[in-house]
PDB file of N, CA and C in Angstrom:
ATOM      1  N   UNK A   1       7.800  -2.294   3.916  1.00  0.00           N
ATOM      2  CA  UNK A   1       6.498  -1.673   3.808  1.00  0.00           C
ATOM      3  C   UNK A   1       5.664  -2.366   2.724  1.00  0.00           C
ATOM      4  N   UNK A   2       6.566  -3.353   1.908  1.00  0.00           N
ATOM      5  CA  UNK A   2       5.925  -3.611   0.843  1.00  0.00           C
ATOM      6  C   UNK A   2       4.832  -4.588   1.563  1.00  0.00           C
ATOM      7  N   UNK A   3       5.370  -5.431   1.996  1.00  0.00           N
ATOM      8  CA  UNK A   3       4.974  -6.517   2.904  1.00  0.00           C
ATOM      9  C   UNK A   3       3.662  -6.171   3.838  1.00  0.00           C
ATOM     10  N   UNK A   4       3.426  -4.999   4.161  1.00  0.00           N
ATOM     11  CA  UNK A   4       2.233  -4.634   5.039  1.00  0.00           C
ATOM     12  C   UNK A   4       1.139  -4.444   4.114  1.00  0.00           C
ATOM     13  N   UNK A   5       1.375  -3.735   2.436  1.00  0.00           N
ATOM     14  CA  UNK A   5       0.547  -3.321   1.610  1.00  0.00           C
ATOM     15  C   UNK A   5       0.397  -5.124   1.037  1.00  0.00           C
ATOM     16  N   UNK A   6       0.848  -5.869   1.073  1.00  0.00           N
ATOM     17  CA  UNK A   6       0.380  -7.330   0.539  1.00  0.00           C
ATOM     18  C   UNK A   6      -0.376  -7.762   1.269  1.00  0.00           C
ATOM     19  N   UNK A   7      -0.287  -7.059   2.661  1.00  0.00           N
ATOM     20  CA  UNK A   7      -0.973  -7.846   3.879  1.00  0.00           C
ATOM     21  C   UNK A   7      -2.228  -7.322   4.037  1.00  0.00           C
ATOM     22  N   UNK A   8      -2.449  -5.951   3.535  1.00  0.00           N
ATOM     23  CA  UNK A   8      -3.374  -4.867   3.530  1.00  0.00           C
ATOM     24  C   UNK A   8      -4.673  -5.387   2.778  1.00  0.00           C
ATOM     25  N   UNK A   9      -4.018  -5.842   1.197  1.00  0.00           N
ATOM     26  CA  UNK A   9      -4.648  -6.267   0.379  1.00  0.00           C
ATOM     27  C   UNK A   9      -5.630  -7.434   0.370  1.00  0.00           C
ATOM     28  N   UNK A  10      -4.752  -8.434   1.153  1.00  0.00           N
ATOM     29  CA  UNK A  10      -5.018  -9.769   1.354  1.00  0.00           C
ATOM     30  C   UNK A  10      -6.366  -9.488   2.343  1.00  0.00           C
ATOM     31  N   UNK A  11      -6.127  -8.865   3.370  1.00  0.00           N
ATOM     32  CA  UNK A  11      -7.391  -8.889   4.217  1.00  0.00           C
ATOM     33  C   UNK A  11      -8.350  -8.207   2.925  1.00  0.00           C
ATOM     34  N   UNK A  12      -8.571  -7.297   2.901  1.00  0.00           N
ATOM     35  CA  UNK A  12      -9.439  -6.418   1.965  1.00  0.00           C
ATOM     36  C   UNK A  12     -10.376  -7.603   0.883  1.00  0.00           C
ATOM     37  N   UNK A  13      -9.300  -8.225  -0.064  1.00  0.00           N
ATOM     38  CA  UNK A  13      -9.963  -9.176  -0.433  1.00  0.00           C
ATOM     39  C   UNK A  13     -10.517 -10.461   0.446  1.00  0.00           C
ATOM     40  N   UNK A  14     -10.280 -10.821   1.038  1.00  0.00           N
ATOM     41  CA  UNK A  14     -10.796 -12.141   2.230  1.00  0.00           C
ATOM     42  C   UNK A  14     -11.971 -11.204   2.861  1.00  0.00           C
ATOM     43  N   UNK A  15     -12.052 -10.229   3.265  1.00  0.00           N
ATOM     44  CA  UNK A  15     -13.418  -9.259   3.818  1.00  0.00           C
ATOM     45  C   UNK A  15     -14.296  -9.198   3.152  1.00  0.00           C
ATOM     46  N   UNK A  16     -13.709  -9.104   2.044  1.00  0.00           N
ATOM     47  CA  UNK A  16     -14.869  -8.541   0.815  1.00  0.00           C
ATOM     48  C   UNK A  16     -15.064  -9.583   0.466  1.00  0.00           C
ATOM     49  N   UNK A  17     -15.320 -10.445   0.276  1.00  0.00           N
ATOM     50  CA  UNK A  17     -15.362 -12.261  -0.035  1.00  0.00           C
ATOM     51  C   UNK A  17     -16.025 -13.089   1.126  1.00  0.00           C
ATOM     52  N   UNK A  18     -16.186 -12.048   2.080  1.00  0.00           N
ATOM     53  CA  UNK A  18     -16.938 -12.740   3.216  1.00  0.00           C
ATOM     54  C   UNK A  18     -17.860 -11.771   3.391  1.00  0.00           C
ATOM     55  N   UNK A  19     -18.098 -10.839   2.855  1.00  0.00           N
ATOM     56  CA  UNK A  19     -19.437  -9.752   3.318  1.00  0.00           C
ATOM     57  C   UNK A  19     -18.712  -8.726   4.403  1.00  0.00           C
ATOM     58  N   UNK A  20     -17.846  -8.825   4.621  1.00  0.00           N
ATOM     59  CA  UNK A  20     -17.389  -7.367   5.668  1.00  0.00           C
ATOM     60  C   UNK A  20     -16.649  -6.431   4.828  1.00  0.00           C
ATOM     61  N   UNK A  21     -17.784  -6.059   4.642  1.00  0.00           N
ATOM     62  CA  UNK A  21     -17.455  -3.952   3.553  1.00  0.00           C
ATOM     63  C   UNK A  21     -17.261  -3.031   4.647  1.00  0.00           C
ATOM     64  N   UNK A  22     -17.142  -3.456   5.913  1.00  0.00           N
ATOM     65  CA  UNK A  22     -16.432  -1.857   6.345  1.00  0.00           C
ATOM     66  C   UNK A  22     -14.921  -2.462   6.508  1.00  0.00           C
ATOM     67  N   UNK A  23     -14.508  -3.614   7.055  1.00  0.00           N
ATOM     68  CA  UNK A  23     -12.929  -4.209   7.124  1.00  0.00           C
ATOM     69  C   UNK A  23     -12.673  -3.956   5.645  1.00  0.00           C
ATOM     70  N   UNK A  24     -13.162  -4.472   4.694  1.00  0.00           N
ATOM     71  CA  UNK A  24     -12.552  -4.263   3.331  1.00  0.00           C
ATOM     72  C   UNK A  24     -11.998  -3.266   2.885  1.00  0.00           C
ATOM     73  N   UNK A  25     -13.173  -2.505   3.333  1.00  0.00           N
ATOM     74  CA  UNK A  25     -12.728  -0.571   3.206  1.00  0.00           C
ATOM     75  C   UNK A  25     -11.921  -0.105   3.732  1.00  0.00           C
ATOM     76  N   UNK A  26     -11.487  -0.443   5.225  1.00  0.00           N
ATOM     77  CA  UNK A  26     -10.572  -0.055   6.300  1.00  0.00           C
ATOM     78  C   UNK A  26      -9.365  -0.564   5.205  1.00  0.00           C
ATOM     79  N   UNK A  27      -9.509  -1.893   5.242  1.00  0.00           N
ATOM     80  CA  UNK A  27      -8.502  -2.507   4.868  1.00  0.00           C
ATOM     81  C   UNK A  27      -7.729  -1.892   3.607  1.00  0.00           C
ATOM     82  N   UNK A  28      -8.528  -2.063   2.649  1.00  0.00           N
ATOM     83  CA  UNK A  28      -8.023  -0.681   0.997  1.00  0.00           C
ATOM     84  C   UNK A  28      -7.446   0.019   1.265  1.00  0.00           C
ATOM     85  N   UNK A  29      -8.346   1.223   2.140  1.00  0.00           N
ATOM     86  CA  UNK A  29      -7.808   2.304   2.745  1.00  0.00           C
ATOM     87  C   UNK A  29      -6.613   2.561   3.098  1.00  0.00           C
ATOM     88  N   UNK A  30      -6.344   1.904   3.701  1.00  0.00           N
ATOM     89  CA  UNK A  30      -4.692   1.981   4.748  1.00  0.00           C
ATOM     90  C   UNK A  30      -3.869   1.464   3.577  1.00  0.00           C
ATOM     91  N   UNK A  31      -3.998  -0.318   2.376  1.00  0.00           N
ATOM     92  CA  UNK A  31      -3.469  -0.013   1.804  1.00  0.00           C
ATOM     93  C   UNK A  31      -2.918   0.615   0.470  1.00  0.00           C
ATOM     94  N   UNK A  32      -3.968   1.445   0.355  1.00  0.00           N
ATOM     95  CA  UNK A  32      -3.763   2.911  -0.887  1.00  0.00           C
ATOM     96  C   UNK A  32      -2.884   3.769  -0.287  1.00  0.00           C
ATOM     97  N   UNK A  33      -3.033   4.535   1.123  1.00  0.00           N
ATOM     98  CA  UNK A  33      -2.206   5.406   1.881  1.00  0.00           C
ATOM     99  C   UNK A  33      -0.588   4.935   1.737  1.00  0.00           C
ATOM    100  N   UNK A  34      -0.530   3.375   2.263  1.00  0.00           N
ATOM    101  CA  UNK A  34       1.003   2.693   2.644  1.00  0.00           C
ATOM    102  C   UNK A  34       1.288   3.034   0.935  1.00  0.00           C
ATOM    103  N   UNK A  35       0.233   2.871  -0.098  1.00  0.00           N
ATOM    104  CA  UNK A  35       0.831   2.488  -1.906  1.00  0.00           C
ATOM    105  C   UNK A  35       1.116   4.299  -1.892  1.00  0.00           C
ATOM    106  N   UNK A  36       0.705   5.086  -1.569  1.00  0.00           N
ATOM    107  CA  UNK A  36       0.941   6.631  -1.452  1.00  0.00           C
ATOM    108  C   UNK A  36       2.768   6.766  -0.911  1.00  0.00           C
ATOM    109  N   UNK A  37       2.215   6.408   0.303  1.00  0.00           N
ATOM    110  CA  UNK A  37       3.759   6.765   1.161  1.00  0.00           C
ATOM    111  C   UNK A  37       4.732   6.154   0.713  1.00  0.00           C
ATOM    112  N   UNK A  38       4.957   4.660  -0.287  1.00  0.00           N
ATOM    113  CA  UNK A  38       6.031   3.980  -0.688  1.00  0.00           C
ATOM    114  C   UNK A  38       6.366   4.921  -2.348  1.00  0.00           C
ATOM    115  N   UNK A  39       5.795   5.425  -2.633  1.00  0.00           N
ATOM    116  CA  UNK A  39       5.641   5.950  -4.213  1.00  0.00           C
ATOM    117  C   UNK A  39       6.203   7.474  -3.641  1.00  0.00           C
ATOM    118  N   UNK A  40       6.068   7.867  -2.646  1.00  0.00           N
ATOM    119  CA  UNK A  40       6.663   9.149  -2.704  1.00  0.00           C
ATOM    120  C   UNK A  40       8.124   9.127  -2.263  1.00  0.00           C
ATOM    121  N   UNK A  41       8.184   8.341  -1.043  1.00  0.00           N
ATOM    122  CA  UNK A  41       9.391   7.951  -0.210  1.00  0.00           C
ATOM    123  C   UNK A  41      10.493   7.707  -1.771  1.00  0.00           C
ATOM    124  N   UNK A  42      10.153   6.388  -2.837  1.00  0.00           N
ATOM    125  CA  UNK A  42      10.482   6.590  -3.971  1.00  0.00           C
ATOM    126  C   UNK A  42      11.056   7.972  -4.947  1.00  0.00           C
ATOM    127  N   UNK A  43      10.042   8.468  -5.414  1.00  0.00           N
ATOM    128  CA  UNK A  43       9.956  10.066  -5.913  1.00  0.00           C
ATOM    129  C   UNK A  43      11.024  10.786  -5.235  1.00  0.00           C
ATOM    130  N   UNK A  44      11.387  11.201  -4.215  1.00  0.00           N
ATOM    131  CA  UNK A  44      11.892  11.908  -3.014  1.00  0.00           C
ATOM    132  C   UNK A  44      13.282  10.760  -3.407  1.00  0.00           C
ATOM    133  N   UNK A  45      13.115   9.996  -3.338  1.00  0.00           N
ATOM    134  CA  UNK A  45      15.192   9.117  -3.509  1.00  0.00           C
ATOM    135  C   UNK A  45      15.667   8.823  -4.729  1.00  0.00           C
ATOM    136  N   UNK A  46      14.976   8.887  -5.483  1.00  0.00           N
ATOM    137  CA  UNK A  46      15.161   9.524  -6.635  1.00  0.00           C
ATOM    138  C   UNK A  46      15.759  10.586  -7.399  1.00  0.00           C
ATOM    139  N   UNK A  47      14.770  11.875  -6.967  1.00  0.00           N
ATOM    140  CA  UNK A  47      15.167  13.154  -7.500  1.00  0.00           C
ATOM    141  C   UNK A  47      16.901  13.365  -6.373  1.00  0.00           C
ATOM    142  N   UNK A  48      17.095  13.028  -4.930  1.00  0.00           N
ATOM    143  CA  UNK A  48      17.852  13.449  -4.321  1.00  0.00           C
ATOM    144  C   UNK A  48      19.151  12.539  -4.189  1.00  0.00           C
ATOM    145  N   UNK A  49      18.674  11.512  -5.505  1.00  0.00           N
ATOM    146  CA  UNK A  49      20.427  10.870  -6.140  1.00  0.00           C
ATOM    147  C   UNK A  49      20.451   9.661  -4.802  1.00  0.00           C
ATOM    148  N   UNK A  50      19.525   9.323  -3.759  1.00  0.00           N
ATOM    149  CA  UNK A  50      19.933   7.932  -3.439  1.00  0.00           C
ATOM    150  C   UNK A  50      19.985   6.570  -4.423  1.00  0.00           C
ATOM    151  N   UNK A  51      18.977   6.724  -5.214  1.00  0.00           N
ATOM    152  CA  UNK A  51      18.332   5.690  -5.979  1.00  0.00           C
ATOM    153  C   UNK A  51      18.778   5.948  -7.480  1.00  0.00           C
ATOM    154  N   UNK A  52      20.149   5.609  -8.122  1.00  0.00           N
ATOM    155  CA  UNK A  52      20.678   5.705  -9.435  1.00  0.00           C
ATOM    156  C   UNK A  52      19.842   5.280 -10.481  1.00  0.00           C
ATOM    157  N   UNK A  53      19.253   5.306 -11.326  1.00  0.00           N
ATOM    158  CA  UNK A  53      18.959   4.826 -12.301  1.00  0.00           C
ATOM    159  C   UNK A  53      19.901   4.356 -13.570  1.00  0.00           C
ATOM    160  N   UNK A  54      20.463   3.463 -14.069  1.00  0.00           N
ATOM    161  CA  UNK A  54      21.297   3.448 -15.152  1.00  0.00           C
ATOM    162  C   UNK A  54      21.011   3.380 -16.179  1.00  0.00           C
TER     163      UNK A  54
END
C-alpha cells in the first residue's frame, strides 16, 4: 500500500506542476485516505500484539 501512496503522490506533484488542480486534488486526496488507512491498519496491529515493539 505503501507503493500506491508514492504513486499517489508522484502524480499529485507532476499535476500540479503542469496546471491540473483537479488531478492534483484527486490525486492528494486518495493519497491522504491510503496515509489514513495504512496508520490505522498500523494502530489496530499494534495495540492487538501483531506488531512487537522491543
Amino acid at each position: 500500500m505503501l507503493k500506491w501512496i508514492l504513486i499517489f503522490l508522484l502524480i499529485a506533484a507532476v499535476a500540479s506542476l503542469l496546471g491540473f488542480r483537479g488531478v492534483a486534488g484527486a490525486s492528494a486526496t486518495v493519497a491522504r485516505i491510503l496515509i489514513f488507512i495504512v496508520l490505522v491498519v498500523l494502530i489496530i496491529a499494534f495495540f492487538t500484539g501483531i506488531i512487537i515493539v522491543a
